[in-house]
PDB file of N, CA and C in Angstrom:
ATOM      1  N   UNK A   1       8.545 -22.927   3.231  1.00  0.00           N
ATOM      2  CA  UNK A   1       9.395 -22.230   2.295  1.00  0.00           C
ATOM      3  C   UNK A   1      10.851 -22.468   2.696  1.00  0.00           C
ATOM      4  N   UNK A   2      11.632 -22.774   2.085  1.00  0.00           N
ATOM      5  CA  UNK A   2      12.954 -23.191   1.907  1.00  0.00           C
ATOM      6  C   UNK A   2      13.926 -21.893   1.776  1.00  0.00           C
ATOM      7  N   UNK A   3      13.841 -20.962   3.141  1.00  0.00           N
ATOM      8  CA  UNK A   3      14.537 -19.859   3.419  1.00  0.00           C
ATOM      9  C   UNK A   3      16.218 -19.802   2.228  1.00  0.00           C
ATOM     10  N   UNK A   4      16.754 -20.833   2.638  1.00  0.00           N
ATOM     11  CA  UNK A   4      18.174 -21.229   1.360  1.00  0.00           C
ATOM     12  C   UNK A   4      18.164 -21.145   0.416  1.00  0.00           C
ATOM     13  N   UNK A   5      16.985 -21.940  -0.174  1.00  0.00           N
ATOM     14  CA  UNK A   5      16.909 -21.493  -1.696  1.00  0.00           C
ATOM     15  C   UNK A   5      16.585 -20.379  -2.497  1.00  0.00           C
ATOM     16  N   UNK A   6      15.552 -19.953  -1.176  1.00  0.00           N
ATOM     17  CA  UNK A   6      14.967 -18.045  -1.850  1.00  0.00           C
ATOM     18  C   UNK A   6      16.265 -16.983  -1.819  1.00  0.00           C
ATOM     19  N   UNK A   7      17.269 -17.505  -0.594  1.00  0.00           N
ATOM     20  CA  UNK A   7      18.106 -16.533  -0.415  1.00  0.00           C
ATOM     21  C   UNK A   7      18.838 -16.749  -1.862  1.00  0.00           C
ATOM     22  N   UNK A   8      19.554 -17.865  -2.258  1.00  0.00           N
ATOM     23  CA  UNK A   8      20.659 -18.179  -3.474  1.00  0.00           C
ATOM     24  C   UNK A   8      19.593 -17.559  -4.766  1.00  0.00           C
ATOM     25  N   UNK A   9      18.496 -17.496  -4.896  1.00  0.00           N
ATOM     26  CA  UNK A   9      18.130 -17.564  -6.004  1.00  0.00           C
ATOM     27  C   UNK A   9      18.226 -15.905  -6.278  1.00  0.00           C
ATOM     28  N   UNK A  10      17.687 -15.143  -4.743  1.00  0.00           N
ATOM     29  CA  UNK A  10      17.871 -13.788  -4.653  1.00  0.00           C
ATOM     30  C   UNK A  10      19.049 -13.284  -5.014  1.00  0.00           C
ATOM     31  N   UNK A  11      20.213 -13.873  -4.418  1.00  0.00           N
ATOM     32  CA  UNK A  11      21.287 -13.535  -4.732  1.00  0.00           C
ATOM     33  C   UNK A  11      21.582 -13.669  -6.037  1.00  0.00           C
ATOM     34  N   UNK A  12      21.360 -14.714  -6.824  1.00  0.00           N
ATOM     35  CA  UNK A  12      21.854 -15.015  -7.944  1.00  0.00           C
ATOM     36  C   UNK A  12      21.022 -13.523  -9.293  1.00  0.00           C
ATOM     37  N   UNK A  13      19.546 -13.370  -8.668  1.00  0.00           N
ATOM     38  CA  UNK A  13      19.317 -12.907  -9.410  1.00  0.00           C
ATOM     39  C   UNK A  13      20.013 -11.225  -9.757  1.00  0.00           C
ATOM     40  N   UNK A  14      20.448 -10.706  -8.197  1.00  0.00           N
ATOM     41  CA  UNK A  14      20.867  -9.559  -7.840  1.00  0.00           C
ATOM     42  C   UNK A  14      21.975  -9.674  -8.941  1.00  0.00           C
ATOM     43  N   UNK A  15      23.148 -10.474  -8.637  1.00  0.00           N
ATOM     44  CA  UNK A  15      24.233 -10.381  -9.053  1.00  0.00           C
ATOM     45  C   UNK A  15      23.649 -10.504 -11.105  1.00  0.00           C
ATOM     46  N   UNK A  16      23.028 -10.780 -11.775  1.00  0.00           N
ATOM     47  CA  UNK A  16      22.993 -10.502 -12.852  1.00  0.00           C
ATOM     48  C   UNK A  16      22.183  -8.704 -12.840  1.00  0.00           C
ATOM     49  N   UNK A  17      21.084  -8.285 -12.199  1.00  0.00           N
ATOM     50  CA  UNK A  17      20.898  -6.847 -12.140  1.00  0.00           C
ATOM     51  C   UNK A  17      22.253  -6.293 -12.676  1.00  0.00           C
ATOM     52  N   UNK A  18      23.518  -6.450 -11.592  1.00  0.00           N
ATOM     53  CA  UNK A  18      24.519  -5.701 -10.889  1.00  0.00           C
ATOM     54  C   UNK A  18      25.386  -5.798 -12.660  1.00  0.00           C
ATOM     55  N   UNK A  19      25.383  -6.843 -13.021  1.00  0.00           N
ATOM     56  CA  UNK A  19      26.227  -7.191 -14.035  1.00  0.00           C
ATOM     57  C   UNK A  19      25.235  -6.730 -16.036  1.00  0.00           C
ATOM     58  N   UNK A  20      24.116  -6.893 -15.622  1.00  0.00           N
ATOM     59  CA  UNK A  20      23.344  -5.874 -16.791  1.00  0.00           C
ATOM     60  C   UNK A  20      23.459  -4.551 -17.068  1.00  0.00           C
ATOM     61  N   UNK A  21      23.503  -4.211 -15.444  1.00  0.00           N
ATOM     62  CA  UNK A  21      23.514  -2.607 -15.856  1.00  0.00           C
ATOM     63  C   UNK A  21      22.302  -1.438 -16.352  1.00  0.00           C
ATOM     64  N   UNK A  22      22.253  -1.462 -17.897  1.00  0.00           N
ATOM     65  CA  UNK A  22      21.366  -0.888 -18.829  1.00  0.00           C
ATOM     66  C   UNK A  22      20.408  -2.178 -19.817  1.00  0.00           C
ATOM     67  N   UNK A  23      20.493  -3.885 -18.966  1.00  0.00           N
ATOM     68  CA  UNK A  23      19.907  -4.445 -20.013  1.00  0.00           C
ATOM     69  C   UNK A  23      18.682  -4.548 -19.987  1.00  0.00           C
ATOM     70  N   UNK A  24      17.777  -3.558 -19.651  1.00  0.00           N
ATOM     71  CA  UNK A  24      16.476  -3.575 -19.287  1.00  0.00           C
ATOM     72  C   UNK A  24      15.471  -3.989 -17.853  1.00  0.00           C
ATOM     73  N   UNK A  25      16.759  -4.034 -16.751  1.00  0.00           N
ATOM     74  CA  UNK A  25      16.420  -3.865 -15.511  1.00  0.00           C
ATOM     75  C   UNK A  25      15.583  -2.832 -15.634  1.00  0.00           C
ATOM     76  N   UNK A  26      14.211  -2.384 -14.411  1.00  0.00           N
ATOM     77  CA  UNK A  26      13.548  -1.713 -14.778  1.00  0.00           C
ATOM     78  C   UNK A  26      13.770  -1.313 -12.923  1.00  0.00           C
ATOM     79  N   UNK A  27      13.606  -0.225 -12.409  1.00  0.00           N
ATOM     80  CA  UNK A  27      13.622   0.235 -10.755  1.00  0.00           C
ATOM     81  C   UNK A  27      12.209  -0.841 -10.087  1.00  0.00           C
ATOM     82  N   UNK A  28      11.352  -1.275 -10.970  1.00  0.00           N
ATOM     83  CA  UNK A  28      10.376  -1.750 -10.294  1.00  0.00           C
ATOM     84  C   UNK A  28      10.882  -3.245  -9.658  1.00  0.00           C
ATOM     85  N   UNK A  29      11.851  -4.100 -10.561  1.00  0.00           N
ATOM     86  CA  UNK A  29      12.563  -4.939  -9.917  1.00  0.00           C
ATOM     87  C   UNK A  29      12.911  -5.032  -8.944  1.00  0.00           C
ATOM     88  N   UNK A  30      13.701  -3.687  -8.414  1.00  0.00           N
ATOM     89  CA  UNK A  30      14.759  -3.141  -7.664  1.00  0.00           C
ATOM     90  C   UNK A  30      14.240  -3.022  -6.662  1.00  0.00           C
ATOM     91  N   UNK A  31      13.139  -2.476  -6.706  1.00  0.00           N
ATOM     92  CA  UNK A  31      11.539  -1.957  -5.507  1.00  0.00           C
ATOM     93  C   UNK A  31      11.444  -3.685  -5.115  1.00  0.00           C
ATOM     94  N   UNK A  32      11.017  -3.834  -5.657  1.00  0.00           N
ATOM     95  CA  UNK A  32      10.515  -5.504  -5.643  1.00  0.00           C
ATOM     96  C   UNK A  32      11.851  -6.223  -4.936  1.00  0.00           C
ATOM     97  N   UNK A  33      13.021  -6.359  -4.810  1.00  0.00           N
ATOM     98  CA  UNK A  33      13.624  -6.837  -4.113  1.00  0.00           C
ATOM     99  C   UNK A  33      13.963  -6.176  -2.537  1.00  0.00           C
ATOM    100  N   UNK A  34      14.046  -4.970  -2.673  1.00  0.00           N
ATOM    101  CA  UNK A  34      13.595  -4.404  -1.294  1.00  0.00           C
ATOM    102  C   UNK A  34      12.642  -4.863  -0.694  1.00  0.00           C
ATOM    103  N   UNK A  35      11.769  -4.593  -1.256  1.00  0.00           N
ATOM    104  CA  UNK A  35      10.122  -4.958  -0.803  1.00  0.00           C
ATOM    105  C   UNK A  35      10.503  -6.426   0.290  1.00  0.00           C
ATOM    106  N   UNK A  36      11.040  -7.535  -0.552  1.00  0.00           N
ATOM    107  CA  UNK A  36      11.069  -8.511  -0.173  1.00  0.00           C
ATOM    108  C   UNK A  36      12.475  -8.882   1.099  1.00  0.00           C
ATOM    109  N   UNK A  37      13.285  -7.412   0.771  1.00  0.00           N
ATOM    110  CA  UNK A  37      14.382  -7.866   1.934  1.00  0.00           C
ATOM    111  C   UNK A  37      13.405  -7.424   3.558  1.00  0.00           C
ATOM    112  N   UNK A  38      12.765  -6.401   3.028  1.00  0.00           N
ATOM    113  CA  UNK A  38      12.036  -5.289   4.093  1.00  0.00           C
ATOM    114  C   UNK A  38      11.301  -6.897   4.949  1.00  0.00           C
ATOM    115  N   UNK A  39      10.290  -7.040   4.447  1.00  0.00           N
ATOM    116  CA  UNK A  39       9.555  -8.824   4.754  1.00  0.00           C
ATOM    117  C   UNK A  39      10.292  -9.583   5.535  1.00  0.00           C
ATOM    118  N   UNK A  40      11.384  -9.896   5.127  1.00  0.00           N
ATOM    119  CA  UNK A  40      12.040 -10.862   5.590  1.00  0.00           C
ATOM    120  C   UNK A  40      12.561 -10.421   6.685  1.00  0.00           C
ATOM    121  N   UNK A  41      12.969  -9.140   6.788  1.00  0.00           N
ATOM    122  CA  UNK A  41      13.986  -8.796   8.497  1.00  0.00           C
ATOM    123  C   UNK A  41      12.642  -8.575   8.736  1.00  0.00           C
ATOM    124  N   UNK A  42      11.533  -8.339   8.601  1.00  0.00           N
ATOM    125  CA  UNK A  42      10.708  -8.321   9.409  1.00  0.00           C
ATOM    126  C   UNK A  42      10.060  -9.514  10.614  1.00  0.00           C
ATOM    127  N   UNK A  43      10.117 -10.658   9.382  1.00  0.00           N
ATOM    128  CA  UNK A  43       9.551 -11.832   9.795  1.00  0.00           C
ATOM    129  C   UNK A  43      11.118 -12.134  10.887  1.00  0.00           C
ATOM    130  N   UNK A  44      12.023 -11.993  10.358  1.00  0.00           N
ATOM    131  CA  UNK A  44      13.508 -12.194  11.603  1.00  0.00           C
ATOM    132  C   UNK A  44      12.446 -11.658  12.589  1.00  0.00           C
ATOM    133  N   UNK A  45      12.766 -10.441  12.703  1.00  0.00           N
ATOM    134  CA  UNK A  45      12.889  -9.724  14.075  1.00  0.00           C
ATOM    135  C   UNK A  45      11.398 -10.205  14.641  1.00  0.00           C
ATOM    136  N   UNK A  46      10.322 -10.958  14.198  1.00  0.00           N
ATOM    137  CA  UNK A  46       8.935 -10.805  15.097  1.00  0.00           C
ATOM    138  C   UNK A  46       9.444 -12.321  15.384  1.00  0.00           C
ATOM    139  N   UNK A  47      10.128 -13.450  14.843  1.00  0.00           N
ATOM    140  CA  UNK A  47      10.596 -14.418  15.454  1.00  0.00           C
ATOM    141  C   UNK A  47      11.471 -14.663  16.827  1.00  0.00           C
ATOM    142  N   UNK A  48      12.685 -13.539  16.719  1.00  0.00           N
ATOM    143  CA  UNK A  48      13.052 -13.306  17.898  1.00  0.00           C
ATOM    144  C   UNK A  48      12.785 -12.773  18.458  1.00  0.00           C
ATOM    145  N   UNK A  49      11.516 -11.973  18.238  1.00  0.00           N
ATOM    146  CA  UNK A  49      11.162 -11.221  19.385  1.00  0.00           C
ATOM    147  C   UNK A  49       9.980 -12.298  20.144  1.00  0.00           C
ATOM    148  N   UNK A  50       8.981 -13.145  19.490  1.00  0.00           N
ATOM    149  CA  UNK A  50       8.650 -14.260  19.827  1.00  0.00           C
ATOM    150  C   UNK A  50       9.254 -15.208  20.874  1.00  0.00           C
ATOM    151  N   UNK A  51      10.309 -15.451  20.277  1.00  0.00           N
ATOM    152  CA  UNK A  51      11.338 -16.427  20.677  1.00  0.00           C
ATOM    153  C   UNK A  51      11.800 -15.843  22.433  1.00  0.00           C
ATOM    154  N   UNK A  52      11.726 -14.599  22.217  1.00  0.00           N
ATOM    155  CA  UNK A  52      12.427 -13.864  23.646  1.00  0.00           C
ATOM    156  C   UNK A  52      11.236 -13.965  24.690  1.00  0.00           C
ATOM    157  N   UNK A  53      10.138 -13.340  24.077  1.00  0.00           N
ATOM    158  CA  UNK A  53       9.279 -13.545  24.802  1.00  0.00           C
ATOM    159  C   UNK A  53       8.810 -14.765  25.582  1.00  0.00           C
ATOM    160  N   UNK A  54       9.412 -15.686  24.262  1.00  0.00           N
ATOM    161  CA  UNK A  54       8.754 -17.333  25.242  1.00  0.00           C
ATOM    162  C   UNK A  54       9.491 -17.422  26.369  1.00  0.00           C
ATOM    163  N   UNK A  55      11.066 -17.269  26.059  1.00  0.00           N
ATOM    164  CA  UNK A  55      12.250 -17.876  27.083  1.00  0.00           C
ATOM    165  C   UNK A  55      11.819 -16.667  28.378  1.00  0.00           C
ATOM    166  N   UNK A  56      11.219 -15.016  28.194  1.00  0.00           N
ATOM    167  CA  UNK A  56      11.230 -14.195  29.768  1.00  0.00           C
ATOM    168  C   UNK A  56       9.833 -15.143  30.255  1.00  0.00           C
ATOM    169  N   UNK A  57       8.801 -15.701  29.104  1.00  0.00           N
ATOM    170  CA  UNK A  57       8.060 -16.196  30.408  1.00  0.00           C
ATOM    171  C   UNK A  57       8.365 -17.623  31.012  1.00  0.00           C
ATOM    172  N   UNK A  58       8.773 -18.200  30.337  1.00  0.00           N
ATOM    173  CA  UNK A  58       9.089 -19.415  31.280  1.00  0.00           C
ATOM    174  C   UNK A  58      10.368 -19.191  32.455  1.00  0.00           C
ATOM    175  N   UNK A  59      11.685 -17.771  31.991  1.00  0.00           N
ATOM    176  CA  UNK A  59      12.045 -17.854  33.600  1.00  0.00           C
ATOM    177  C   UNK A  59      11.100 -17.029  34.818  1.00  0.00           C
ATOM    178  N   UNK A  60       9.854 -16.134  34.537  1.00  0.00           N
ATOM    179  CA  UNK A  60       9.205 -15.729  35.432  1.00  0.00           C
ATOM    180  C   UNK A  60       8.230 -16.345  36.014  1.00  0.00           C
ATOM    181  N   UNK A  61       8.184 -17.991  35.226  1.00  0.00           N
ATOM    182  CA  UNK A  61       7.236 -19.300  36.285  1.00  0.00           C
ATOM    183  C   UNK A  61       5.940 -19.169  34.700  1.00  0.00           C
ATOM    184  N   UNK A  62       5.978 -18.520  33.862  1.00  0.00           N
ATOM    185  CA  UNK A  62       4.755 -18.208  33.074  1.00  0.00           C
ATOM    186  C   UNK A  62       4.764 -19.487  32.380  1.00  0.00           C
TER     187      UNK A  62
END
C-alpha cells in the first residue's frame, strides 16, 4: 500500500467534507475517517515499537 497516496487522497477528501459543510456529508464518513486515522497511528506506533525492540536486542548480544 502506497502510504502517500492514501494520505493525499485522505486529505483531499477531508478538505472537500470541510468545504461542503451541509452537502450531504453524513457523521458516518466522519467515523470512517477516524476509524482509519485510529489504524494508522496504530500500525506507526507497533512499527516503532518493533523497530525498538529489534535495535535493544541486538545491543544486549540478542
Amino acid at each position: 500500500m502506497d502510504i502517500r497516496a492514501l494520505t493525499l487522497l485522505l486529505q483531499d477528501r477531508w478538505q472537500q467534507l470541510k468545504s461542503a459543510r451541509d452537502a450531504g456529508q453524513s457523521s458516518t464518513e466522519v467515523a470512517v475517517f477516524a476509524a482509519v486515522l485510529i489504524v494508522v497511528a496504530g500500525g506507526i506506533a507497533l512499527a516503532i515499537k518493533t523497530k525498538v525492540a529489534e535495535k535493544i536486542g541486538i545491543i544486549n548480544g540478542g
